[in-house]
Structures are given as C-alpha cells and as structure tokens.
C-alpha atoms as a PDB file:
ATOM      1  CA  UNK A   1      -9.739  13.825 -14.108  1.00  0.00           C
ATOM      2  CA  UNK A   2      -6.664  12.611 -15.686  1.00  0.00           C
ATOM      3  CA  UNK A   3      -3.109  12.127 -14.556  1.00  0.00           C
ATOM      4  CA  UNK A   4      -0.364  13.810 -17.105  1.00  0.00           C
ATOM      5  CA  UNK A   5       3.274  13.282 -17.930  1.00  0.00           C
ATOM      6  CA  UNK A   6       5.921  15.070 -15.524  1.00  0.00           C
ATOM      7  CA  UNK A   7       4.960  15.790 -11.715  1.00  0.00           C
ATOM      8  CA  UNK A   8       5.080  19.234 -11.744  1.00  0.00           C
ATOM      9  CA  UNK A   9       1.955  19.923 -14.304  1.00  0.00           C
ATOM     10  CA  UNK A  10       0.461  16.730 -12.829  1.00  0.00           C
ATOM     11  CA  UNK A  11       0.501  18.834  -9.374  1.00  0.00           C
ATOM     12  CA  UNK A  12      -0.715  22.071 -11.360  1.00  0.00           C
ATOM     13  CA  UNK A  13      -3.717  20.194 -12.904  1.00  0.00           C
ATOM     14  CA  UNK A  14      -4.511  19.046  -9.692  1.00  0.00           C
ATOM     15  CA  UNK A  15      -4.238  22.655  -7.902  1.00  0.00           C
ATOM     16  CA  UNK A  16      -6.800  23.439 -10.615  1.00  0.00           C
ATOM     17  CA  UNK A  17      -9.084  19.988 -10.049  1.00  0.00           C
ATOM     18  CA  UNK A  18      -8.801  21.261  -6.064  1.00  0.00           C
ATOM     19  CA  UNK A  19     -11.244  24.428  -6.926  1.00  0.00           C
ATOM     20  CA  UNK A  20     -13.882  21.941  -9.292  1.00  0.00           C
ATOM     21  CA  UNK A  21     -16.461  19.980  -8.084  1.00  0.00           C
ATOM     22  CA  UNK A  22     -15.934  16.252  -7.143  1.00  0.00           C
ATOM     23  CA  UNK A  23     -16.561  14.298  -9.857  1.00  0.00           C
ATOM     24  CA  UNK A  24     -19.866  12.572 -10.112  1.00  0.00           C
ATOM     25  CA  UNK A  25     -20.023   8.917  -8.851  1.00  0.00           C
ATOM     26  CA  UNK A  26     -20.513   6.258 -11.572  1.00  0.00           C
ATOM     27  CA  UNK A  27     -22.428   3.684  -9.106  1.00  0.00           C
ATOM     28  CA  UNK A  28     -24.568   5.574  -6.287  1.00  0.00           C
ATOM     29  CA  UNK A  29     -24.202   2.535  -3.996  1.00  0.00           C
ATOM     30  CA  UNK A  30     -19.726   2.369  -4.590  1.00  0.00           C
ATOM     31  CA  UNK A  31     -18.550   5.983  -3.514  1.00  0.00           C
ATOM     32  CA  UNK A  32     -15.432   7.040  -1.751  1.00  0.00           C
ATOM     33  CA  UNK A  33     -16.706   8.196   0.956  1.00  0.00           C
ATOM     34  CA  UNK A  34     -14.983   6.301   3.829  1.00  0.00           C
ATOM     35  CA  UNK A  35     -12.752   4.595   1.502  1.00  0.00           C
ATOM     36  CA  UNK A  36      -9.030   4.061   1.940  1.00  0.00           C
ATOM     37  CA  UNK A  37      -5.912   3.377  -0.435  1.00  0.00           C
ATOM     38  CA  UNK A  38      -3.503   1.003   1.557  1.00  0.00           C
ATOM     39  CA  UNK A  39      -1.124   2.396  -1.309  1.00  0.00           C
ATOM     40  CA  UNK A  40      -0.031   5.837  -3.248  1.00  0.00           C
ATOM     41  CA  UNK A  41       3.204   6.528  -4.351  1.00  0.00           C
ATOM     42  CA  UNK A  42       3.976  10.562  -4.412  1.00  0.00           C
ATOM     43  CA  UNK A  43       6.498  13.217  -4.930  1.00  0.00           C
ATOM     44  CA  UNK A  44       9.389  14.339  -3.380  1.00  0.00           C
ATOM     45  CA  UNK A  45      11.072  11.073  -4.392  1.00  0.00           C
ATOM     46  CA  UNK A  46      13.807  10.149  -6.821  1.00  0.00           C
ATOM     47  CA  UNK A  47      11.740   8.847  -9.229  1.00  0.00           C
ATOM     48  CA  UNK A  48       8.777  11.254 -11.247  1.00  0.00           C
ATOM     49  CA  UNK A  49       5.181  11.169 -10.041  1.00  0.00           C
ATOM     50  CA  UNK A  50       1.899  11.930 -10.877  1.00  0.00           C
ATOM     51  CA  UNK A  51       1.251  14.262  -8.084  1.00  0.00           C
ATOM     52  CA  UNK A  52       2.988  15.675  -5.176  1.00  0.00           C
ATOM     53  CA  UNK A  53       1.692  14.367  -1.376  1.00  0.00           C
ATOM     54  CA  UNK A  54      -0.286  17.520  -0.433  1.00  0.00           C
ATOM     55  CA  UNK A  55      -1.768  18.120  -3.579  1.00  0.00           C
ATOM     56  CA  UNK A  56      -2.954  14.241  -3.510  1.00  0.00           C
ATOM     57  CA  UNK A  57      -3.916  14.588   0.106  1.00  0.00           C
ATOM     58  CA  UNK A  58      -6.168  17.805  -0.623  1.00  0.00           C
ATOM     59  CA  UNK A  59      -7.680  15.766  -3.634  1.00  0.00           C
ATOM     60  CA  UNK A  60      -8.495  12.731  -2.044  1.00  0.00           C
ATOM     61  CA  UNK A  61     -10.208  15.191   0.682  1.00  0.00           C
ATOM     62  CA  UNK A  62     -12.466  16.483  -1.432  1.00  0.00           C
ATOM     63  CA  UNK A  63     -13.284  13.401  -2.830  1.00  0.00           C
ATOM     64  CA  UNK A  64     -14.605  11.614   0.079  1.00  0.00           C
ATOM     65  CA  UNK A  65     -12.238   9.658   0.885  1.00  0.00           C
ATOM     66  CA  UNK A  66     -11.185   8.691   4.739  1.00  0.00           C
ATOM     67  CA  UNK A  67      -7.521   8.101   4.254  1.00  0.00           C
ATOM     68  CA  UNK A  68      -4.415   7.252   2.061  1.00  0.00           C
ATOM     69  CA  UNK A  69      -0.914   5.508   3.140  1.00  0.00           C
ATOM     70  CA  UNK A  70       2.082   7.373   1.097  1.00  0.00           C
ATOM     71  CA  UNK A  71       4.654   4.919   0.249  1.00  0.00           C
ATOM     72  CA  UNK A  72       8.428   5.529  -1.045  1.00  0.00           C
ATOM     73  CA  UNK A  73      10.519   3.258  -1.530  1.00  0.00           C
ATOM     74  CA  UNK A  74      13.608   5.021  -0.443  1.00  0.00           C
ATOM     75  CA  UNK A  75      12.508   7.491   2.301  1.00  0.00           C
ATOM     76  CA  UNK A  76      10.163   7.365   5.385  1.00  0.00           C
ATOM     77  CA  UNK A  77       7.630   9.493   4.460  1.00  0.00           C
ATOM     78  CA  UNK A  78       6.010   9.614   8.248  1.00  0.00           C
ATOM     79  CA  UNK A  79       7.102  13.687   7.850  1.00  0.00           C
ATOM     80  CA  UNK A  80       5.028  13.877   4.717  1.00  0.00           C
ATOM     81  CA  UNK A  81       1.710  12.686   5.716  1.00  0.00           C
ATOM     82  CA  UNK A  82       2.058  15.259   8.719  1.00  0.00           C
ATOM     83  CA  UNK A  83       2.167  17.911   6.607  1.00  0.00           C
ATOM     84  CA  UNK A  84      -0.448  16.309   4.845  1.00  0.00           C
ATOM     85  CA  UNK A  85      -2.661  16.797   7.410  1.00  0.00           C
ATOM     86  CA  UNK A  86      -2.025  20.432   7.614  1.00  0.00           C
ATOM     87  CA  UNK A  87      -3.662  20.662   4.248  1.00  0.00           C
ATOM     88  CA  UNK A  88      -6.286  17.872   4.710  1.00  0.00           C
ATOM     89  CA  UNK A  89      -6.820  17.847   8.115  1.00  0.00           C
ATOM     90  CA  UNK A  90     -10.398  15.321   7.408  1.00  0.00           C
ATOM     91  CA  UNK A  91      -7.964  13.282   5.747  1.00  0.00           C
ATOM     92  CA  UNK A  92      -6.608  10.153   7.581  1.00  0.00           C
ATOM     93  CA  UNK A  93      -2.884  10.157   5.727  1.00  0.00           C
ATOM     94  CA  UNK A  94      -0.468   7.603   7.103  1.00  0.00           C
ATOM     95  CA  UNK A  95       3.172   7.289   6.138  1.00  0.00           C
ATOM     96  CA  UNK A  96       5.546   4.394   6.762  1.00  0.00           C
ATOM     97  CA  UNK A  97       9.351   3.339   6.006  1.00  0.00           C
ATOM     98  CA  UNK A  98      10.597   0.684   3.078  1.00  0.00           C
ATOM     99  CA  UNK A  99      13.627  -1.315   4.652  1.00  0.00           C
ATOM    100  CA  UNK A 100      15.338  -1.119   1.374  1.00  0.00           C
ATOM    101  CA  UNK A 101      19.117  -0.449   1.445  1.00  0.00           C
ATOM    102  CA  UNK A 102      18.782   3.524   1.575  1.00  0.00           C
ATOM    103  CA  UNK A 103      17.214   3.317   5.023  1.00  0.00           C
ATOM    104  CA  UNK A 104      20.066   0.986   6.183  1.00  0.00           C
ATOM    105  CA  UNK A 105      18.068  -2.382   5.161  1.00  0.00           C
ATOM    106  CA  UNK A 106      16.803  -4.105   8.672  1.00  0.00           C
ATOM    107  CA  UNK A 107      17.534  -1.054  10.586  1.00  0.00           C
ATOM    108  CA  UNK A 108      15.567  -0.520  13.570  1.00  0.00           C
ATOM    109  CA  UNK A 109      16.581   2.684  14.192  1.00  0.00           C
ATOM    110  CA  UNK A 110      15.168   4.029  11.082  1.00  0.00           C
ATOM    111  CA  UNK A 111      11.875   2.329  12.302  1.00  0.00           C
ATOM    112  CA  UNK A 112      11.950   3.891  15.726  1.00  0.00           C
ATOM    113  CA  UNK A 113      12.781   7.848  14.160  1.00  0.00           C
ATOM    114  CA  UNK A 114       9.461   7.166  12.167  1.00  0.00           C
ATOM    115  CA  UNK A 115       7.243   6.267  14.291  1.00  0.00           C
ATOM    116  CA  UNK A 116       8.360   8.746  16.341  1.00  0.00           C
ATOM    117  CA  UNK A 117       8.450  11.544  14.195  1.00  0.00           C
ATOM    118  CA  UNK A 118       5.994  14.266  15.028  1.00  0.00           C
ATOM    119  CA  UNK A 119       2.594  13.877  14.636  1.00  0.00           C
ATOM    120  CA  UNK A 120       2.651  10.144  15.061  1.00  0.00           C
ATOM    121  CA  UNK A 121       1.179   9.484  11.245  1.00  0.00           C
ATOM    122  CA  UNK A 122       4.452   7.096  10.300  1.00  0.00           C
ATOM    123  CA  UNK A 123       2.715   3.815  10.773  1.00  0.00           C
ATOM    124  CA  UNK A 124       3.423   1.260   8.112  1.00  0.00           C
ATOM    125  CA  UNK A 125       6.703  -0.590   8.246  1.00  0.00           C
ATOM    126  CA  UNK A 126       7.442  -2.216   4.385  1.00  0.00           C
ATOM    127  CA  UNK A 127       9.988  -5.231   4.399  1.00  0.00           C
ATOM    128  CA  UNK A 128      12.610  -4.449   1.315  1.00  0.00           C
ATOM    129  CA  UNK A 129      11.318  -3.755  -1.933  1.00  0.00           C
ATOM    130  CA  UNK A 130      13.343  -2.961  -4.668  1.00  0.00           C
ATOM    131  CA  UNK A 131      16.354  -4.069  -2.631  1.00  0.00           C
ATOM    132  CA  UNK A 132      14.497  -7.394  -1.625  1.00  0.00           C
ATOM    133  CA  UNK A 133      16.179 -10.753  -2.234  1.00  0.00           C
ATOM    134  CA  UNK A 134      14.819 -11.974  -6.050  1.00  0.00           C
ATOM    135  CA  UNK A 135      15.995 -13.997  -8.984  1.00  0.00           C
ATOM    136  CA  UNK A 136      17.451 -10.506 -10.324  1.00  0.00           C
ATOM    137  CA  UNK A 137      19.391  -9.391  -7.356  1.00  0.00           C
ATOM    138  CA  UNK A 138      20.563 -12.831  -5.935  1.00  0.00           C
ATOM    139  CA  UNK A 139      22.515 -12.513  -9.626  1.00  0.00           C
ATOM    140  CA  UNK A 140      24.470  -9.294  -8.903  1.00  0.00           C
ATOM    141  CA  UNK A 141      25.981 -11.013  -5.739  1.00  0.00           C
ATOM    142  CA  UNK A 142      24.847 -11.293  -1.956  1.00  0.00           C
ATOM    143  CA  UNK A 143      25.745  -7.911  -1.563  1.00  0.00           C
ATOM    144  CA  UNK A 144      23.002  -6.778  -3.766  1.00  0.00           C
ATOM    145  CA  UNK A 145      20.061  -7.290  -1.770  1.00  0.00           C
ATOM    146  CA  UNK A 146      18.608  -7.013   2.113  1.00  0.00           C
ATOM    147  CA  UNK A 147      18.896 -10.427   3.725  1.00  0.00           C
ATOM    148  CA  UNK A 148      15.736 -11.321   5.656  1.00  0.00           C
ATOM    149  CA  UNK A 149      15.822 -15.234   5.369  1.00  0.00           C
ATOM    150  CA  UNK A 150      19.061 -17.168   6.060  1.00  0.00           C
ATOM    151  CA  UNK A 151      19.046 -21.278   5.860  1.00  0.00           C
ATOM    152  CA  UNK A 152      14.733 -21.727   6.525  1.00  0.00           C
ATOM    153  CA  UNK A 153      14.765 -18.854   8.999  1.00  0.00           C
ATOM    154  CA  UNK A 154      14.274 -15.110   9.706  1.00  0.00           C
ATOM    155  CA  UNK A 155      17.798 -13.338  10.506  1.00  0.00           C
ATOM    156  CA  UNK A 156      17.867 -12.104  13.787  1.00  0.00           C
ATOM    157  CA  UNK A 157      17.704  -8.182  12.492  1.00  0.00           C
ATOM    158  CA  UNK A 158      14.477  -9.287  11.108  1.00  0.00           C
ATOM    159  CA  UNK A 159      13.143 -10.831  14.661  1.00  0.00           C
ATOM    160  CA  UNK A 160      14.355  -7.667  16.665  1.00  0.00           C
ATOM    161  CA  UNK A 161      11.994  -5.792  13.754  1.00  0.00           C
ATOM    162  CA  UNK A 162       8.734  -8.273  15.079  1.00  0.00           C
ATOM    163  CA  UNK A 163       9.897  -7.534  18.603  1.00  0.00           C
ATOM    164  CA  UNK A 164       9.984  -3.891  18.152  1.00  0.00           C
ATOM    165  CA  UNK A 165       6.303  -3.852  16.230  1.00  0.00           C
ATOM    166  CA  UNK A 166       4.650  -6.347  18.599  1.00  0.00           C
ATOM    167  CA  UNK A 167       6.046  -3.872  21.609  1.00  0.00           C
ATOM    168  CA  UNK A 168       3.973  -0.574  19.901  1.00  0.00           C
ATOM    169  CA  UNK A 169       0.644  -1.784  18.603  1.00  0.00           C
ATOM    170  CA  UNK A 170      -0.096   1.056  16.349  1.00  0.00           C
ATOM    171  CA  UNK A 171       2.103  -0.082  13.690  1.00  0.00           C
ATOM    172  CA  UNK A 172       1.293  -1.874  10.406  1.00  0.00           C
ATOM    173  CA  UNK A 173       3.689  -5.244   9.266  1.00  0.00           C
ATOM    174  CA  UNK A 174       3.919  -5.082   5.562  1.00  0.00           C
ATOM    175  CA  UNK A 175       5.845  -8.073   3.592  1.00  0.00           C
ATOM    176  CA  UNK A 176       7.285  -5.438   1.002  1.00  0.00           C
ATOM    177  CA  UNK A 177       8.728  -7.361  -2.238  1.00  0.00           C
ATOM    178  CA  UNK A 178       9.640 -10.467  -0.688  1.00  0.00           C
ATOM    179  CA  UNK A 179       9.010 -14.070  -2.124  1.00  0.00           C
ATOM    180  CA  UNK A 180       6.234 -15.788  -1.440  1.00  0.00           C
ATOM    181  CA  UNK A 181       7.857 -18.102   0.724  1.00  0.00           C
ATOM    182  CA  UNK A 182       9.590 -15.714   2.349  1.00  0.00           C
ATOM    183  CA  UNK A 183       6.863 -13.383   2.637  1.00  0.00           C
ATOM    184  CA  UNK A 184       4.877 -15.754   4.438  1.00  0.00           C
ATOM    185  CA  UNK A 185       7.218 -17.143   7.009  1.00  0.00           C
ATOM    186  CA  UNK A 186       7.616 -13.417   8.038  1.00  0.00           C
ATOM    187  CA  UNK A 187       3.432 -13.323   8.425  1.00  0.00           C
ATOM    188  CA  UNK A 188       3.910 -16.837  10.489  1.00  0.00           C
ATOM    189  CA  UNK A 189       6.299 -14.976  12.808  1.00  0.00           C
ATOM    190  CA  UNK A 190       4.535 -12.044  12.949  1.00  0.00           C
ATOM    191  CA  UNK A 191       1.286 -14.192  13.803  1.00  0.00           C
ATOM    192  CA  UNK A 192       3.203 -15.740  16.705  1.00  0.00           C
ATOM    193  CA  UNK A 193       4.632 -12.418  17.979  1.00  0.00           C
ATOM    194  CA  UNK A 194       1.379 -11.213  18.393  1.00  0.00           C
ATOM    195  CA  UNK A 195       1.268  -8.727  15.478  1.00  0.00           C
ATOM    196  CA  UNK A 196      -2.133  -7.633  14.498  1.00  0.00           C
ATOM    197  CA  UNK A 197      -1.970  -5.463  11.865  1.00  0.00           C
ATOM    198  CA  UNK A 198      -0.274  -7.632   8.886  1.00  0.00           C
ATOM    199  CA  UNK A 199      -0.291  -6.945   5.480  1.00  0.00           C
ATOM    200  CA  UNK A 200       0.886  -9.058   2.377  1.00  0.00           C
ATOM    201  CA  UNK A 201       1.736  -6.345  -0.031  1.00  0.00           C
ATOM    202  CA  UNK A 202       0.444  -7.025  -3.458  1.00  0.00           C
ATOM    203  CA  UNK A 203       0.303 -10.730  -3.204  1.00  0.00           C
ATOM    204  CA  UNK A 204      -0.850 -11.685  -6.363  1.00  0.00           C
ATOM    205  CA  UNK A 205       1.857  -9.611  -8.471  1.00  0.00           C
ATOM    206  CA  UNK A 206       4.787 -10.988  -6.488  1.00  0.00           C
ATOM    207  CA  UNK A 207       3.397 -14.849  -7.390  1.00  0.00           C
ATOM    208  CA  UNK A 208       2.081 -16.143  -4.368  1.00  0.00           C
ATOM    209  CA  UNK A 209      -0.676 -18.301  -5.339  1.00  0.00           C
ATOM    210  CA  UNK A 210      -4.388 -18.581  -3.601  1.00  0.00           C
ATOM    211  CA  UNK A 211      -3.310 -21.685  -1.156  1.00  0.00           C
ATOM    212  CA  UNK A 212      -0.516 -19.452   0.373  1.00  0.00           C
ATOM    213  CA  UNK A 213      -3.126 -16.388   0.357  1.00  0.00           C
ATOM    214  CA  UNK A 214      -5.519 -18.124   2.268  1.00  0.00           C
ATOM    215  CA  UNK A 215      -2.421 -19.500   4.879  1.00  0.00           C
ATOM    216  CA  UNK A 216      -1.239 -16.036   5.263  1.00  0.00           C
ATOM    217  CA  UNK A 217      -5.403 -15.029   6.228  1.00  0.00           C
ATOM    218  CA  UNK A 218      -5.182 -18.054   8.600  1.00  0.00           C
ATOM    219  CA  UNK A 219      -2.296 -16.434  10.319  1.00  0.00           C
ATOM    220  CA  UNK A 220      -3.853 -12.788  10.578  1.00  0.00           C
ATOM    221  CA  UNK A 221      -2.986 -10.890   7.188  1.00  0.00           C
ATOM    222  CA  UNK A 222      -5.100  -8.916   5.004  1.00  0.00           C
ATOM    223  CA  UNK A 223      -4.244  -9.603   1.284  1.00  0.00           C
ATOM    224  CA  UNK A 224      -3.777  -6.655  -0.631  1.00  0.00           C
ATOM    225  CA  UNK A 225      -4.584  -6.266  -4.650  1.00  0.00           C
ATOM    226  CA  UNK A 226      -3.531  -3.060  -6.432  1.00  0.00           C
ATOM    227  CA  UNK A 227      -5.195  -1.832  -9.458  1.00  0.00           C
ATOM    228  CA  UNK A 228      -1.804  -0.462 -10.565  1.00  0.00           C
ATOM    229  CA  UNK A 229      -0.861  -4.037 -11.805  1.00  0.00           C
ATOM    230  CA  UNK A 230      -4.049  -4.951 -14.310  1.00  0.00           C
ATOM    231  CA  UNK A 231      -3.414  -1.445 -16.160  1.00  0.00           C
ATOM    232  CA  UNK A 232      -0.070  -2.191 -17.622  1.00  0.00           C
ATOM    233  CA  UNK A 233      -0.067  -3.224 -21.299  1.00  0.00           C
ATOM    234  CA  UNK A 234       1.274  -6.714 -21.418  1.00  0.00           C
ATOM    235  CA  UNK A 235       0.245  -7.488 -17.700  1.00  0.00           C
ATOM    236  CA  UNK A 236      -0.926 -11.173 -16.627  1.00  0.00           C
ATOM    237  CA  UNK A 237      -2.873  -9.468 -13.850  1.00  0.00           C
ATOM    238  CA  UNK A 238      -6.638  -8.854 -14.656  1.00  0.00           C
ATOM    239  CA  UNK A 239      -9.433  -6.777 -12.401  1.00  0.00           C
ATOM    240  CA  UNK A 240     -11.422 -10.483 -13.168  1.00  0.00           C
ATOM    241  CA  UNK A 241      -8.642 -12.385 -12.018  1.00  0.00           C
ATOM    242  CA  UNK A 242      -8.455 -10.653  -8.955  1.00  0.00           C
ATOM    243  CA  UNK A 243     -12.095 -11.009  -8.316  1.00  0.00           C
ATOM    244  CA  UNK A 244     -12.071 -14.535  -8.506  1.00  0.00           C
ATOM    245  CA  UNK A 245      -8.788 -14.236  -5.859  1.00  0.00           C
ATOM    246  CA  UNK A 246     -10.922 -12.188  -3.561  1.00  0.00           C
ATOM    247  CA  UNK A 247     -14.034 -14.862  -3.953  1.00  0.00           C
ATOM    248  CA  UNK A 248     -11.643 -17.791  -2.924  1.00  0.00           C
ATOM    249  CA  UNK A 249      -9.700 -15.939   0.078  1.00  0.00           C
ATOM    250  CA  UNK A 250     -12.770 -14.068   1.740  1.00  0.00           C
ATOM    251  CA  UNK A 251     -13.412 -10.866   0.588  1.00  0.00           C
ATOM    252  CA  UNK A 252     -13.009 -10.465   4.615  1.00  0.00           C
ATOM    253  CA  UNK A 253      -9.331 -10.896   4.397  1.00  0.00           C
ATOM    254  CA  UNK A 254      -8.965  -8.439   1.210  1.00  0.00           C
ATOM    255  CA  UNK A 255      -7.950  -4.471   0.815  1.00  0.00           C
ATOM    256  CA  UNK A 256      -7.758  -2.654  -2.368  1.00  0.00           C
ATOM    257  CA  UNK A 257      -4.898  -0.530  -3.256  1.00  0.00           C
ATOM    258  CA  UNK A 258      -3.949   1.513  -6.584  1.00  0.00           C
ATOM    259  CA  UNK A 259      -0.215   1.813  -6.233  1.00  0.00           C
ATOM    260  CA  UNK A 260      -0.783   5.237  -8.257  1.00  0.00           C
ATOM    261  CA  UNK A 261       2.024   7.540  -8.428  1.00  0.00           C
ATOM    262  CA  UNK A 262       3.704   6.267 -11.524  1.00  0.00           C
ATOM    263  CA  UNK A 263       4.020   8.570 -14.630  1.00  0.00           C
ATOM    264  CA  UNK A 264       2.875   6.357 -18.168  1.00  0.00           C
ATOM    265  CA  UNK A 265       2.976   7.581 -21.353  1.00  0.00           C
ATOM    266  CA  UNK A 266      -0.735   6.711 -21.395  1.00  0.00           C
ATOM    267  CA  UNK A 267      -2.281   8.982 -19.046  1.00  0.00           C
ATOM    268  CA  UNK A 268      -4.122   7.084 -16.214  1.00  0.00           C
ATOM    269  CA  UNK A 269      -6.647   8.745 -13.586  1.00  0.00           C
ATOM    270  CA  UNK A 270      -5.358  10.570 -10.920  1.00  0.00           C
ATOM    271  CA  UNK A 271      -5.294   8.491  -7.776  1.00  0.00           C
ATOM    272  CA  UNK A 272      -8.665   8.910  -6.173  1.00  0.00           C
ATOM    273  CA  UNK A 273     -10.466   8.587  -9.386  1.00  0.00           C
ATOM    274  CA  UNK A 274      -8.587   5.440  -9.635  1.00  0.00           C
ATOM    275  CA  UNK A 275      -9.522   4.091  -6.631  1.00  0.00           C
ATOM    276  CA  UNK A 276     -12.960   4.808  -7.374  1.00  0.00           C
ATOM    277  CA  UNK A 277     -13.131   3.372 -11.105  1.00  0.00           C
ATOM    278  CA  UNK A 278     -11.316  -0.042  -9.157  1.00  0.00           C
ATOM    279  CA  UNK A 279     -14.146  -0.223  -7.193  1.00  0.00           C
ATOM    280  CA  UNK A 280     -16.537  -0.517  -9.815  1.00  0.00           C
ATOM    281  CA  UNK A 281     -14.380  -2.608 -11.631  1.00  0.00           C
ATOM    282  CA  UNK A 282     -14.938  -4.823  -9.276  1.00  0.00           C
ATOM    283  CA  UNK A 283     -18.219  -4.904  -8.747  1.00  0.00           C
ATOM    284  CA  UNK A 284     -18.106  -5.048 -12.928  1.00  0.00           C
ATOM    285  CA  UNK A 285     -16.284  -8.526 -12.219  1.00  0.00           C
ATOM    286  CA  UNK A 286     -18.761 -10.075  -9.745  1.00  0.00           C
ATOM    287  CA  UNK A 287     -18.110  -8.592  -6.387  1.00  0.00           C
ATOM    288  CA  UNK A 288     -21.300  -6.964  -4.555  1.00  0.00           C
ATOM    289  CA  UNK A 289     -21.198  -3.627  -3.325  1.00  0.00           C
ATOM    290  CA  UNK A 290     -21.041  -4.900  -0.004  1.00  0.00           C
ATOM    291  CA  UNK A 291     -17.588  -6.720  -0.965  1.00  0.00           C
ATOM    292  CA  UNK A 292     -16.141  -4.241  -2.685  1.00  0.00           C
ATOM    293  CA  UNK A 293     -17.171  -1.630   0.244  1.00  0.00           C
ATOM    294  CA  UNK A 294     -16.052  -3.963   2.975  1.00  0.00           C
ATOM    295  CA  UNK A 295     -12.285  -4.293   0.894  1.00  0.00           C
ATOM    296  CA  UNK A 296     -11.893  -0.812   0.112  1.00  0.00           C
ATOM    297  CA  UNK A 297     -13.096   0.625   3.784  1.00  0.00           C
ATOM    298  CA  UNK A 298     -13.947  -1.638   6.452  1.00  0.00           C
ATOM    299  CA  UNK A 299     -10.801  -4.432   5.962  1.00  0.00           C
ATOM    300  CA  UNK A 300      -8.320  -1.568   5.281  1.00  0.00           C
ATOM    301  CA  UNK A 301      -9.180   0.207   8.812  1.00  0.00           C
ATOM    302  CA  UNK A 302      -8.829  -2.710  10.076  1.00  0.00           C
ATOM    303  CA  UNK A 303      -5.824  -3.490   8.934  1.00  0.00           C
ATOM    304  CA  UNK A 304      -3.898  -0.098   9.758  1.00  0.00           C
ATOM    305  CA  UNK A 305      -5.792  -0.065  13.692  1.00  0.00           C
ATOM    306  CA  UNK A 306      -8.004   2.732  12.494  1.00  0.00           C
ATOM    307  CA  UNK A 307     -10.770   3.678  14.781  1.00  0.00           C
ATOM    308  CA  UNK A 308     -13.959   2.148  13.131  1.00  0.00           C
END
C-alpha cells in the first residue's frame, strides 16, 4: 500500500485498499494485531493529508490493529473519532485537543466541550504545538506564542489544566511541542497532581536528551518515538538511534507512534502499513519482538487507560 499526493485520491486509493486483502505480515511474530498508534494526523484539517479519518479508521480495522489517536493541531477532533467508530466500530479511535492559539491557547473550556462531546472518545489533551513557546516564535514577539512557563514556573492557566485532568481520570496529559525543560516541569507537576496517564510527545525530535527521558519515566511518562521523524531526507533522527533511546530508558516506559498524515513528494506507506514496517524496523535495529510488541501495544494502552 502506498500513500499518494493530494488527500482526496489518497482517500480514493484507500476506499479501494478497504475491499483487498490485508497485506501479508513481513515478521509472523510483529503483527498489528492489538497494536496502537499514539499518533495520526488526518483530514478535515487546514493542512493536506494522506487520508481522511474514516477512511484511516476503516483501514487500520482491517488491518488488525486495536486503536489509533487522531491528532490536529488546530481542532479537537473528539467528534471525529466518534464517527470513526461508526465505521470501525472494532476500532479503539481516540481524539484529543492541541492548546494551540485556535482553541484559545490554555483554555479549559475547550478541554471540558471535548471530553464531553458525545461518545466520550476525546481523550488526549496536547500542550501547544505549533503555537508553543520556541526559539522561532519567542522572535516574532510574546504575543506569538501560548505561555505555559513564566519565571521557573507553570502559569496558573496551566495548573487549573492539571487540576481539571487529575479531577477526570480518563484523560491523557500530552507535553505537545514544548521545550524540554519546559516539557518536563509540566510531567513533574502532573506527577504530583496525581496524573497517570502522561505522555512526552516525540521526545527525541523536540531535543530532550536520554537523562531528561529517563526523569520524565521516573515521574510517570511514557516516552513516545514517531517513525514520521527518521523518514525525512536530511533528518538527524534514525530508527537505530531510537533503538538505542528505547534500550537506555526501558523499553517499559516507550510507545511508538508514526505521526502519518503528512503528504511528501515521495510517497510513504499509508499509516497502518507504517506502523507495521516501524515495528520491524525496530526489531531490524536490536529490539526483540517482545520490546517492540510491549511499545507498540501493551505501554500505549497503558498510557491512554485502555482496558488491558
């Protein structure tokens, strides 16, 4: 299977993949089945993608898989999964909302409309994104980002956010785009809140190093690596790299992620295929089957207070 420029034949090729066979596993001890992405960008969204949700929801359905969390970075997309699961019912699809400046930045009501929207799918809460505070936006002026950390500490907004999540169990903490530092003062906080379902969001493509990894897994946090990120041309990340990462932290405190959804010039799998192939890169790189299986199903059920 392979993902093609523009969403709208991407969804088409898909509607076609939907009536084939699932496509035969390269490893018979790595499979899908059970697996989770903690990470799939789809369309609607302002920006063009591979697939559209349902179509990727149906897909990773017949795949195997056990579940997907759809992320945008400018809408909640709690509304999405639920239709989601009209179409993959099997399908454990989660949705979630970025606190980037279209959803009001540190707005809490935009957190409490998602996880209450029907259905109750709209789990994962993302700290800003492409509206979090970074060399490149600190530069445009203090208007030009969402202000979590103020002189050493988290604003207040950003404390009424770890009150709110530590009052309704179900949902998932995500750090978003934010420094490392930043990043893991929020996962301290969250730690001491009570917060149990914590996830650093791409940690190793954001900079933080292995020390602050392993901190963050002291404190409750799964780690999570995308494949997304060793796929781009003149990337520093590598699947090896990542392996070695995993080794060091505890595979126990990993979950895999593709962060699919982006349209490339060079055509890339379509998402579950992905996730697959990253699995077996993996294993490629040094990670046992049991590793690999426990990061790309066990840890990421875990981590977004899935029944077992």
């Amino acid at each position: 299977m392979r993902r093609f420029i523009g969403s709208s034949l991407g969804s088409l090729v898909a509607l076609v993949l939907l009536g084939l066979p699932a496509i035969a596993q390269p490893d018979s001890e790595i499979n899908l089945t059970g697996a989770i992405d903690t990470h799939v960008h789809q369309s609607p969204d302002v920006i063009p993608r591979a697939m559209n949700g349902l179509d990727e929801a149906q897909l990773d359905q017949k795949m195997g898989m056990r579940g997907v969390v759809m992320k945008n970075h400018y809408v909640s997309t709690a509304d999405l999964a639920d239709l989601a699961h009209k179409v993959a019912p099997k399908l454990e699809t989660l949705g979630g909302v970025v606190l980037n400046k279209s959803m009001g930045g540190l707005n809490l009501d935009a957190i409490d409309i998602m996880a209450n929207t029907t259905g109750g799918y709209g789990r994962v809460i993302w700290f800003p994104t492409k509206d979090a505070e970074n060399r490149g936006t600190r530069a445009k002026g203090p208007d030009a980002y969402v202000h979590v950390v103020e002189n050493g500490k988290l604003v207040p907004a950003a404390i009424q956010i770890l009150d709110y999540i530590a009052k309704h169990p179900q949902l998932v903490l995500e750090t978003g785009h934010l420094m490392p530092e930043q990043g893991l003062l929020l996962v301290h906080e969250a730690h001491a809140h009570g917060i149990k379902h914590i996830i650093v969001t791409h940690a190793v493509d954001l900079g933080w190093t292995v020390p602050q990894m392993q901190e963050a897994a002291t404190n409750g946090a799964f780690l999570e690596f995308v494949y997304k990120s060793t796929q781009y041309a003149n990337g520093r990340e590598t699947v090896a790299g990542f392996a070695q990462a995993m080794k060091v932290v505890g595979p126990e405190h990993c979950v895999l992620g593709t962060d699919y959804g982006e349209v490339w010039s060079s055509p890339l799998p379509l998402e579950p295929q992905g996730f697959l192939d990253f699995m077996n890169a993996l294993h490629k790189a040094g990670m046992s089957v049991a590793e690999v299986n426990q990061m790309g199903k066990t840890n990421p059920a875990k981590a977004l207070g899935l029944d077992p």
